[in-house]
Protein backbone atom coordinates (compact mmCIF):
# COMPACT_ATOMS: atom_id res chain seq x y z
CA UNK A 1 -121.14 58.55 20.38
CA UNK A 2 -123.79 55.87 20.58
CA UNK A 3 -124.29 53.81 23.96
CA UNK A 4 -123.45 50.56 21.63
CA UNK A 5 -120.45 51.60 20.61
CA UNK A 6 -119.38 52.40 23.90
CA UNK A 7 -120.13 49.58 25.15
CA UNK A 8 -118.65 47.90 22.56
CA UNK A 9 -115.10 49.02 23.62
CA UNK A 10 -115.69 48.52 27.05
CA UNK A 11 -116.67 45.20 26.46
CA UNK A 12 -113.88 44.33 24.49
CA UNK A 13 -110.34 46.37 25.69
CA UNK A 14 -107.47 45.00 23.25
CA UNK A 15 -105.50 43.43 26.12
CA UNK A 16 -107.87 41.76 27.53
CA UNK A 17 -108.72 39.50 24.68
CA UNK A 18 -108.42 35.94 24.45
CA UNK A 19 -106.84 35.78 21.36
CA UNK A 20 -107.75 33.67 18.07
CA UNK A 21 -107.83 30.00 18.29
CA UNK A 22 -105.25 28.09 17.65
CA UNK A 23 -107.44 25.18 15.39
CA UNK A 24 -108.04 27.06 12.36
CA UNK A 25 -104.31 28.01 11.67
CA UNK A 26 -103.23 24.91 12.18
CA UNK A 27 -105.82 23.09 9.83
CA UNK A 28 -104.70 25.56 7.42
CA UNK A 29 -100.87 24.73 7.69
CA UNK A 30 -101.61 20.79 7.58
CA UNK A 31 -104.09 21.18 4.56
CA UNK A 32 -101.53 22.60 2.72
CA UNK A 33 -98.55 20.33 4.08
CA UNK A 34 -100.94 17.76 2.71
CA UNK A 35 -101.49 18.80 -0.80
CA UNK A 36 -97.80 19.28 -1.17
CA UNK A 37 -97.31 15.67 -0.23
CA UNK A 38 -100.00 14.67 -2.99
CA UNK A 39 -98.51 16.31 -5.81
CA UNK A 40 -96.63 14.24 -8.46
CA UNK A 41 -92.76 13.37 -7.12
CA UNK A 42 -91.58 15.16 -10.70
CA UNK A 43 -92.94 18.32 -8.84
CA UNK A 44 -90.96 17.79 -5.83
CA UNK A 45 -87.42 19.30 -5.37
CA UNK A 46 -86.80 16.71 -2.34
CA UNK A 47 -87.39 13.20 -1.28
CA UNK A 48 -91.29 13.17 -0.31
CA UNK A 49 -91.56 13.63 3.36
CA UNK A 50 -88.53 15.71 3.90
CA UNK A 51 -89.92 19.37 3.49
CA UNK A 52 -93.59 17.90 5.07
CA UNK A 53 -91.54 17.15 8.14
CA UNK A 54 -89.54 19.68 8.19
CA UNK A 55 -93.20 22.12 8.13
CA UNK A 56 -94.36 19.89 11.30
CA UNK A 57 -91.15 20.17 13.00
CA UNK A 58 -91.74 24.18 13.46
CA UNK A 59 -95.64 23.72 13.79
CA UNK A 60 -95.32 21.45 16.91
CA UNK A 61 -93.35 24.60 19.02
CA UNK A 62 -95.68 27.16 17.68
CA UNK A 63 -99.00 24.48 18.89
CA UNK A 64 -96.74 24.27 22.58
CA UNK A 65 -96.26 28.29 23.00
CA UNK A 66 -100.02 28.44 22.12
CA UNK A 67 -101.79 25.36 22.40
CA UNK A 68 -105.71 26.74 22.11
CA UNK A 69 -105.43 30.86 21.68
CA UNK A 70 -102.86 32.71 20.54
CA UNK A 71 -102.18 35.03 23.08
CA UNK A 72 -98.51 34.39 23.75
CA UNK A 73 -95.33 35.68 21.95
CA UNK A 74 -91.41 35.13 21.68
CA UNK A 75 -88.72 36.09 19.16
CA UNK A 76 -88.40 32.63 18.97
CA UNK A 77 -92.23 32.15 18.58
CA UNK A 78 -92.40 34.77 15.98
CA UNK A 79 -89.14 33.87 13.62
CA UNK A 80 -90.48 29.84 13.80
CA UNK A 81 -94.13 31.30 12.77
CA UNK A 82 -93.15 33.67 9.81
CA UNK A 83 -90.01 30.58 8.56
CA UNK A 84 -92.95 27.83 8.41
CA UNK A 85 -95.01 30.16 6.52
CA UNK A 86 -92.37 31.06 3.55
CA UNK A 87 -91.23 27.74 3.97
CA UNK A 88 -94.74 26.77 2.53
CA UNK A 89 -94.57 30.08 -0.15
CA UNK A 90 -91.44 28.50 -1.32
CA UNK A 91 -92.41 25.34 -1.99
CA UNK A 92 -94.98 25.67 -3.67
CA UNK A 93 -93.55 28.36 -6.15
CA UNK A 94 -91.04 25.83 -6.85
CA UNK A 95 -93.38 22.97 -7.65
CA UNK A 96 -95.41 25.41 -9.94
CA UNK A 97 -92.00 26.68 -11.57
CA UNK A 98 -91.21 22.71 -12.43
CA UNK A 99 -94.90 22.05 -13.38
CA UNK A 100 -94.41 25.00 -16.09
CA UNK A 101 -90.87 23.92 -17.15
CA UNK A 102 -92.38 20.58 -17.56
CA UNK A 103 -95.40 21.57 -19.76
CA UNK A 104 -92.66 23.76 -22.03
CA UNK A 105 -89.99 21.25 -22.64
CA UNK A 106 -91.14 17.82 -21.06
CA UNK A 107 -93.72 17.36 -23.24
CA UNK A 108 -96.24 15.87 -20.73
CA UNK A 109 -98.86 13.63 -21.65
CA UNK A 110 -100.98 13.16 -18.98
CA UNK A 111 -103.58 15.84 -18.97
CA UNK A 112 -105.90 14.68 -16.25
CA UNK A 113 -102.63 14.54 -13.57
CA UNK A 114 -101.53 18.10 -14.72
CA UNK A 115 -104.93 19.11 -14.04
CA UNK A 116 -104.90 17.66 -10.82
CA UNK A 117 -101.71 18.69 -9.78
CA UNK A 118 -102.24 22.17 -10.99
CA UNK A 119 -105.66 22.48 -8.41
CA UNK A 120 -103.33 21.60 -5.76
CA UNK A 121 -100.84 24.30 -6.57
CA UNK A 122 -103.34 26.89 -6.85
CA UNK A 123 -104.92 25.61 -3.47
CA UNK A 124 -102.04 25.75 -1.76
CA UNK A 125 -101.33 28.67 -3.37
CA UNK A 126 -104.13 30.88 -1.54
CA UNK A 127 -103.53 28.72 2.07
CA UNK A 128 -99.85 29.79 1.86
CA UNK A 129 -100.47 33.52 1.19
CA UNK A 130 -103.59 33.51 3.37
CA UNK A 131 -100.96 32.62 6.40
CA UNK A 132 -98.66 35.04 5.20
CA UNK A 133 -100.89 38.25 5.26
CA UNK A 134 -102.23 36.78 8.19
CA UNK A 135 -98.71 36.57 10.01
CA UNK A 136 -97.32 39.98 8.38
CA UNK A 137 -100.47 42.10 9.53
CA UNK A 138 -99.63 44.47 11.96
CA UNK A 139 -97.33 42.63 13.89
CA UNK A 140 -99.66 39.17 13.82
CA UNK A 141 -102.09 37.33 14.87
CA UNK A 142 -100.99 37.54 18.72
CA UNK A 143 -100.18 41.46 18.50
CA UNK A 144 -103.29 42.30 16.85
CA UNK A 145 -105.38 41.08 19.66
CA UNK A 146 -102.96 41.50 22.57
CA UNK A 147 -101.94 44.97 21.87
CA UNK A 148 -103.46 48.19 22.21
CA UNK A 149 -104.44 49.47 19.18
CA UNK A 150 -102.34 52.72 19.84
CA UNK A 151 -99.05 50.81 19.85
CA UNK A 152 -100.12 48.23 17.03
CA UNK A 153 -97.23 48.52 13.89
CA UNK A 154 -98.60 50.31 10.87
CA UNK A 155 -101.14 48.37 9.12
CA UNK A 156 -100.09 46.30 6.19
CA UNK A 157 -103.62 46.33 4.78
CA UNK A 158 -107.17 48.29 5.11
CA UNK A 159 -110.22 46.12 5.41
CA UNK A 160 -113.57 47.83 4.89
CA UNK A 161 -114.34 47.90 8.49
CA UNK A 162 -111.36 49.90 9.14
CA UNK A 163 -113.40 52.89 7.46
CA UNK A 164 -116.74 52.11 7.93
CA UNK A 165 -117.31 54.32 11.15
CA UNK A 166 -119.43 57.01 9.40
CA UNK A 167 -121.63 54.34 7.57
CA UNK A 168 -125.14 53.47 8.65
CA UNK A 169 -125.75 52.15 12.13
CA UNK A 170 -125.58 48.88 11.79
CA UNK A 171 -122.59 48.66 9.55
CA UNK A 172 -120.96 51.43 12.12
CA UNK A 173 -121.07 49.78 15.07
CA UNK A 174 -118.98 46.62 13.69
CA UNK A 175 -116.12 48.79 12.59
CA UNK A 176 -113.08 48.94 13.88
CA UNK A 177 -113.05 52.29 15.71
CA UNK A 178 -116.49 51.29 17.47
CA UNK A 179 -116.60 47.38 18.42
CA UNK A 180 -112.20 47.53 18.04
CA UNK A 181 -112.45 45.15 15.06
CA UNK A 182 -109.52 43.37 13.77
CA UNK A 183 -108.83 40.97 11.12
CA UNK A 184 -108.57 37.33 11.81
CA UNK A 185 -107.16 34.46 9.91
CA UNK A 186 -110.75 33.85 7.51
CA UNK A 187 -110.25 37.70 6.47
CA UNK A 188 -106.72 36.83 5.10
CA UNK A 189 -108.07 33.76 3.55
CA UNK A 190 -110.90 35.81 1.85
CA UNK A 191 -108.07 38.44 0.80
CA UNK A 192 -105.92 35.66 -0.89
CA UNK A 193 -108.84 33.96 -2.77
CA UNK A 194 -109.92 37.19 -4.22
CA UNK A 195 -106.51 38.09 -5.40
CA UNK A 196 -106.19 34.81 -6.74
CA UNK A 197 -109.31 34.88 -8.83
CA UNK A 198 -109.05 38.60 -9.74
CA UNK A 199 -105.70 38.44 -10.03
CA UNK A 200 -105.88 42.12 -8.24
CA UNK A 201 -107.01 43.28 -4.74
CA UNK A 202 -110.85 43.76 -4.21
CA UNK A 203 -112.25 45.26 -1.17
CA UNK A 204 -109.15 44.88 1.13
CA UNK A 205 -106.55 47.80 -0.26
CA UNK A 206 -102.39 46.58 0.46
CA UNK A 207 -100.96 49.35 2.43
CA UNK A 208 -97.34 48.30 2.67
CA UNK A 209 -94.70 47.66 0.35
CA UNK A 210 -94.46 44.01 1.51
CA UNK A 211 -97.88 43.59 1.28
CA UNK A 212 -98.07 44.58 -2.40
CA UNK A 213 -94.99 42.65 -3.15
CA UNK A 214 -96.68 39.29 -1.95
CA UNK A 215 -99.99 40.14 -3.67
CA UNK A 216 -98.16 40.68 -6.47
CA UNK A 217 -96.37 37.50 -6.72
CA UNK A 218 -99.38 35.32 -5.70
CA UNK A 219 -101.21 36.82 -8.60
CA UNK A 220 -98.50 36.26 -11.05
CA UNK A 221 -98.46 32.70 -9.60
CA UNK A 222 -102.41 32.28 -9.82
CA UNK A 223 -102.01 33.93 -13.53
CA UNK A 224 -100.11 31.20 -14.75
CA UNK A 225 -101.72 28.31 -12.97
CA UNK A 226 -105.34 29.12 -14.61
CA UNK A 227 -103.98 30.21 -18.03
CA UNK A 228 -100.34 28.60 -19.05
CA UNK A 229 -101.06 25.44 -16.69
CA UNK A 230 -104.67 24.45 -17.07
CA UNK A 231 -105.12 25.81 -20.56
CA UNK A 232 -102.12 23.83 -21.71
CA UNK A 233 -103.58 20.60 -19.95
CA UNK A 234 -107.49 21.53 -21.47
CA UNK A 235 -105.51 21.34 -25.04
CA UNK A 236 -103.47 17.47 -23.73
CA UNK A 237 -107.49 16.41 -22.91
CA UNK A 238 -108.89 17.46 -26.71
């Protein structure tokens, strides 16, 4: 084995780590509380502000466990994490399940809104299921980095660095057996733009049954936002 993998390891022991920060997630969670709360009230299956509030009410507990680095973990911690998360999922399923019933038998008019209103659901779309691989992974974002890699739960996907040991030097020594890589909230963001572009996974494989279950809802969902939704609004604009 090569001194720079080596000290690679020794560098950086699992449970040692400092964990990811805390800023990025939560950007992520208020971008797409945000678009939710722009989207025309016929989308909406409550009042407004009700299911906004009800996403920062089990956001501020998650920020207090963990405040800058997520190196800290409850039951509590991880049932309020993985709720706020298909809390989001749900929501915005429902608003694109109204914003198809209403282009079938409401007979909108307003093309430019349904276009607008159909970026935010496919937005939102990827943030939500970017948080949800990203929670799901291996036990999450605090397990992944606080664990030993040993005792981690079975993977839920494979990322190329998880098999690029035997590759050329410089790809070798920043994969996961030899610098004790692991995924981090920008790789599940990557992973859920790609499968809602190609409507199918690229270079990250699903591993689980879970896994492939949410990629294959989020590509249904994506499916029918660019084609049904924005084609059907491209036709209202003519």
């Amino acid at each position: 084995m090569s001194p720079t993998r080596t000290d690679a390891r020794t560098r950086h022991p699992r449970h040692e780590r400092r964990g990811e920060p805390r800023v990025p997630a939560v950007v992520a969670t208020l971008a797409a509380i945000f678009l939710y709360l722009a989207l025309p009230q016929q989308l909406l299956i409550a009042p407004r502000y009700v299911l906004p509030a009800l996403e920062v009410l089990l956001l501020l507990p998650l920020i207090a466990i963990n405040p800058r680095r997520l190196t800290r973990q409850t039951k509590a911690f991880r049932v309020l994490s993985v709720a706020l998360v298909l809390l989001i999922v749900a929501s915005n399923l429902t608003a694109l399940g109204i914003l198809v019933h209403e282009l079938l038998y409401a007979g909108v008019d307003d093309g430019r809104s349904l276009l607008v209103a159909a970026l935010q659901v496919w937005l939102t779309n990827i943030i939500a299921f970017g948080l949800a691989y990203w929670e799901l992974d291996r036990g999450g974002p605090v397990s992944r980095t606080q664990t030993p890699r040993e005792e981690l739960q079975l993977a839920d996907f494979r990322f190329s660095q998880d098999e690029n040991d035997d590759a050329v030097q410089e790809v070798a020594d920043g994969a996961s057996k030899a610098s004790d890589w692991v995924p981090t909230l920008i790789d599940y963001l990557y992973v859920s733009v790609t499968n809602s572009t190609a409507f199918s996974p690229t270079d990250t494989m699903p591993l689980s049954a879970r896994a492939k279950v949410l990629m294959a809802v989020q590509s249904v969902a994506a499916l029918l936002t660019s084609l049904l939704v924005i084609a059907r609004a491209v036709s209202i604009l003519r």
